[in-house]
Protein backbone atom coordinates (compact mmCIF):
# COMPACT_ATOMS: atom_id res chain seq x y z
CA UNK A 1 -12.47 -6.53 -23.04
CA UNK A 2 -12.36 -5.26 -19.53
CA UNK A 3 -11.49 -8.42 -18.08
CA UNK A 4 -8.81 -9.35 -20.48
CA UNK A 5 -6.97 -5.50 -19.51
CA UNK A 6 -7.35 -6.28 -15.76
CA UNK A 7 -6.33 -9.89 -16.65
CA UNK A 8 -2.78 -8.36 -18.41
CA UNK A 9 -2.11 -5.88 -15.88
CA UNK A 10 -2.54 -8.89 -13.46
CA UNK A 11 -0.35 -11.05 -14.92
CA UNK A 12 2.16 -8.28 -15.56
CA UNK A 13 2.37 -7.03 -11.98
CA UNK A 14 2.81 -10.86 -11.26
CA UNK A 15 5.69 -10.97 -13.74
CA UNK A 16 7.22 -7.62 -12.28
CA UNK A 17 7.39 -8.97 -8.74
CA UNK A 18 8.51 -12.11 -9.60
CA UNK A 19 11.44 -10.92 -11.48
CA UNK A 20 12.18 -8.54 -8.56
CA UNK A 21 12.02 -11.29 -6.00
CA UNK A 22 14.32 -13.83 -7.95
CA UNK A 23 16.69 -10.78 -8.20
CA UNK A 24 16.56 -10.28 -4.80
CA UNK A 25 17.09 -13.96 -3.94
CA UNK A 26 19.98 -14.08 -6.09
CA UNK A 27 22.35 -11.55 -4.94
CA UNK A 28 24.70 -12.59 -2.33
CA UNK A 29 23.52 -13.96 1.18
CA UNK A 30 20.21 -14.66 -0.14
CA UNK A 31 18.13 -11.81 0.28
CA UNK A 32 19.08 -12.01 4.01
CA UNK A 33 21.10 -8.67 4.30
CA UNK A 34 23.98 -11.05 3.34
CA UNK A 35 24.99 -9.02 0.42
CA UNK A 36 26.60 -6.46 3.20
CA UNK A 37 28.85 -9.07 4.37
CA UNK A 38 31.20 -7.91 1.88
CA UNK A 39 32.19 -5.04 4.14
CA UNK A 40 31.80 -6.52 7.44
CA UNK A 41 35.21 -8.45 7.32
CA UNK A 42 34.41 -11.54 8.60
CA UNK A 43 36.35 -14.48 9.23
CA UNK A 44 36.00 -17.84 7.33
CA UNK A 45 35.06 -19.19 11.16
CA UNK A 46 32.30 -16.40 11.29
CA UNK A 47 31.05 -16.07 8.20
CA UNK A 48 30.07 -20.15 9.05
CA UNK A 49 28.88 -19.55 11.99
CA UNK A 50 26.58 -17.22 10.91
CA UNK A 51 25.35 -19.13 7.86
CA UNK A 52 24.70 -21.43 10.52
CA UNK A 53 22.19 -19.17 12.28
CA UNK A 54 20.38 -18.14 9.45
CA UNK A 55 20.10 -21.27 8.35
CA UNK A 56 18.84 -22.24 11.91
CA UNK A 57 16.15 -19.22 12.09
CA UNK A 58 14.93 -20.26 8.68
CA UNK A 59 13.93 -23.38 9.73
CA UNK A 60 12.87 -23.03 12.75
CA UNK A 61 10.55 -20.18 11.86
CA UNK A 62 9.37 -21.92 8.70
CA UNK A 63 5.98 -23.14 10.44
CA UNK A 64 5.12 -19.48 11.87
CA UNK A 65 6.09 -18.29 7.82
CA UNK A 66 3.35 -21.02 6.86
CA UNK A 67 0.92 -19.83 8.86
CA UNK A 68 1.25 -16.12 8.15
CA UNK A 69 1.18 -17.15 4.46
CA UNK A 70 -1.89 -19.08 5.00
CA UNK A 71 -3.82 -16.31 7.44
CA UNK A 72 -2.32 -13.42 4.87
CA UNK A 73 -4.81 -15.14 2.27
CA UNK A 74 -7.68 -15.51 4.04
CA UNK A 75 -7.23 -11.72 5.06
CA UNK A 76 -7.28 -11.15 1.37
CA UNK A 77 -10.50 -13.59 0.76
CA UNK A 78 -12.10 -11.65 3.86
CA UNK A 79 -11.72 -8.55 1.73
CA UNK A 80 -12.42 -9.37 -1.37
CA UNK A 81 -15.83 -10.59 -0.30
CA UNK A 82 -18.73 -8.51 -1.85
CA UNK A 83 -19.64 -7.28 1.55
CA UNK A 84 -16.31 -7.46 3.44
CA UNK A 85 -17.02 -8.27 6.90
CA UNK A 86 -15.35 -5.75 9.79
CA UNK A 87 -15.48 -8.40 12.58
CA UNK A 88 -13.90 -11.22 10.73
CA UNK A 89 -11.51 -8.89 9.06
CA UNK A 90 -10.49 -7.43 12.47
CA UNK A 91 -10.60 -11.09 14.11
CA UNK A 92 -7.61 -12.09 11.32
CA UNK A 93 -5.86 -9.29 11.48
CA UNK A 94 -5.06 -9.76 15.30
CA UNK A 95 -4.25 -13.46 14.19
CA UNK A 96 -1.99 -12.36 11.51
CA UNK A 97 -0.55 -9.59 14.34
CA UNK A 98 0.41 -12.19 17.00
CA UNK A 99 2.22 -14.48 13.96
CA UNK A 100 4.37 -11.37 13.47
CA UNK A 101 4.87 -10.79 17.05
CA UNK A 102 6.00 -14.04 17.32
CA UNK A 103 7.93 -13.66 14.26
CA UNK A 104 9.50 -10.53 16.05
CA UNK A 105 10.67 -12.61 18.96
CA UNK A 106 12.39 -14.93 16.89
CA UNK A 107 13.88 -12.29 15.22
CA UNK A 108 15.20 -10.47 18.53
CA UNK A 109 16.55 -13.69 19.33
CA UNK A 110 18.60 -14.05 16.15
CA UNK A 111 19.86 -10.83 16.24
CA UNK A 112 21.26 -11.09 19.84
CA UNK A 113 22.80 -14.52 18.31
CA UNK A 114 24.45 -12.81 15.56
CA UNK A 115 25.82 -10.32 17.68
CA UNK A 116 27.74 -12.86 19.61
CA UNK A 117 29.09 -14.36 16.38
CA UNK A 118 30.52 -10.71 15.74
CA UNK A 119 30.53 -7.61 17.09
CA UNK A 120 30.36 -6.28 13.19
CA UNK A 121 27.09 -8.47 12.94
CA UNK A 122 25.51 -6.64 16.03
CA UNK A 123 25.96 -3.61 14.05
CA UNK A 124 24.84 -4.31 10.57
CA UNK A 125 21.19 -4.96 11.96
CA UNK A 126 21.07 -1.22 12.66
CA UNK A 127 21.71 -0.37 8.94
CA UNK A 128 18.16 -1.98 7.91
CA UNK A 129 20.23 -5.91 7.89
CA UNK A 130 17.14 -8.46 8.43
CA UNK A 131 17.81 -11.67 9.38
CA UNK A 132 15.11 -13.23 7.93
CA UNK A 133 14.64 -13.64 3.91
CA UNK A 134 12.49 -10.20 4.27
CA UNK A 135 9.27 -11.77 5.50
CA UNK A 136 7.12 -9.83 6.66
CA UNK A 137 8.41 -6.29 4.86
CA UNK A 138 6.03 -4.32 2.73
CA UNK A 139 2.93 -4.92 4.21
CA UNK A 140 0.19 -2.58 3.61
CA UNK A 141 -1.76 -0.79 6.43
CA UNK A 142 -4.20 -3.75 7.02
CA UNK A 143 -1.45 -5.69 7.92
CA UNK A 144 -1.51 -7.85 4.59
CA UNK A 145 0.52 -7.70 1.38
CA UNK A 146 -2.00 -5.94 -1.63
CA UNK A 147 -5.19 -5.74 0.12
CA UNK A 148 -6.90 -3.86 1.54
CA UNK A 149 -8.77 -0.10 0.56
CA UNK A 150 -6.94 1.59 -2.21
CA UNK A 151 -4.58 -1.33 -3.39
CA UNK A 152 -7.08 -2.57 -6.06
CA UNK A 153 -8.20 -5.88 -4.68
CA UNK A 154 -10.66 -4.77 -2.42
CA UNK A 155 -14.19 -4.21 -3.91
CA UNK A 156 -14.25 -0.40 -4.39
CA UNK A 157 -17.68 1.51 -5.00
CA UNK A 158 -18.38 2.12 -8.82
CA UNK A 159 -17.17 5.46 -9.55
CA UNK A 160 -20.25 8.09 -9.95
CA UNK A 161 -21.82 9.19 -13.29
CA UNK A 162 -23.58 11.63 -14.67
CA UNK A 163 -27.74 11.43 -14.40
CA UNK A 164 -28.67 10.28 -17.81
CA UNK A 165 -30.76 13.25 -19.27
């Protein structure tokens, strides 16, 4: 019985953020800030241009997104273990950390692209734009998305009872 409720609310938080992703994905520009464009008043030249980029820093980041996928689930494997292991857990962290930073650089880059496209574009990244599709966003403290001490997928100690009498 207690499997099949922790099975439900599995597959229900599954269904949640699936829905919530596809909407995200499906709103104008892709889940890529694009859905501000509206107000940026670009030209058709521009607006191309920019497509371009993003289209440009998608793939060429696509490996390093790969990788942090990959090292994001063996982060959660290290945790779940029934005796998670500091070391290893701290040894893929800093993995996962220098995929980000590298992440970060391309991202720095992109921005400073987009900013030569347009002016406008230079200023929409300081209004929480990301030119990425939001990789990276909503990590928890250990660096990884849903793991990690209090999210509910790392073993937790049993909750204490009462002495029998």
């Amino acid at each position: 019985m207690k499997t099949s409720k922790i099975s439900l609310v599995a597959a229900l938080a599954l269904s949640l953020t699936l829905g919530l992703a596809a909407a995200s994905w499906a709103r104008p520009g892709g889940g890529m800030g694009g859905g501000m464009m509206g107000g940026m008043n670009l030209t058709p030249d521009q607006a191309g241009k920019f497509f371009d980029l993003k289209e440009k820093f998608h793939n060429d980041t696509a490996s390093v997104r790969k990788q942090m996928m990959i090292k994001h689930a063996e982060l959660a494997a290290l945790w779940k273990a029934e005796k998670p292991d500091q070391a290893a857990i701290t040894a893929k962290q800093k993995e996962v950390n220098a995929l980000r930073d590298q992440m970060q650089e391309k991202r720095t880059a992109f921005k400073l692209e987009a900013g030569k496209i347009s002016p406008e574009l230079a200023k929409g990244f300081g209004r929480g734009m990301r030119g990425g599709k939001g990789h990276g966003r909503g990590m928890g403290p250990d660096g990884c998305p849903m793991v990690g001490p209090g999210s509910g997928s790392a073993p937790t100690a049993p909750a204490p009872t009462a002495p029998a009498k």
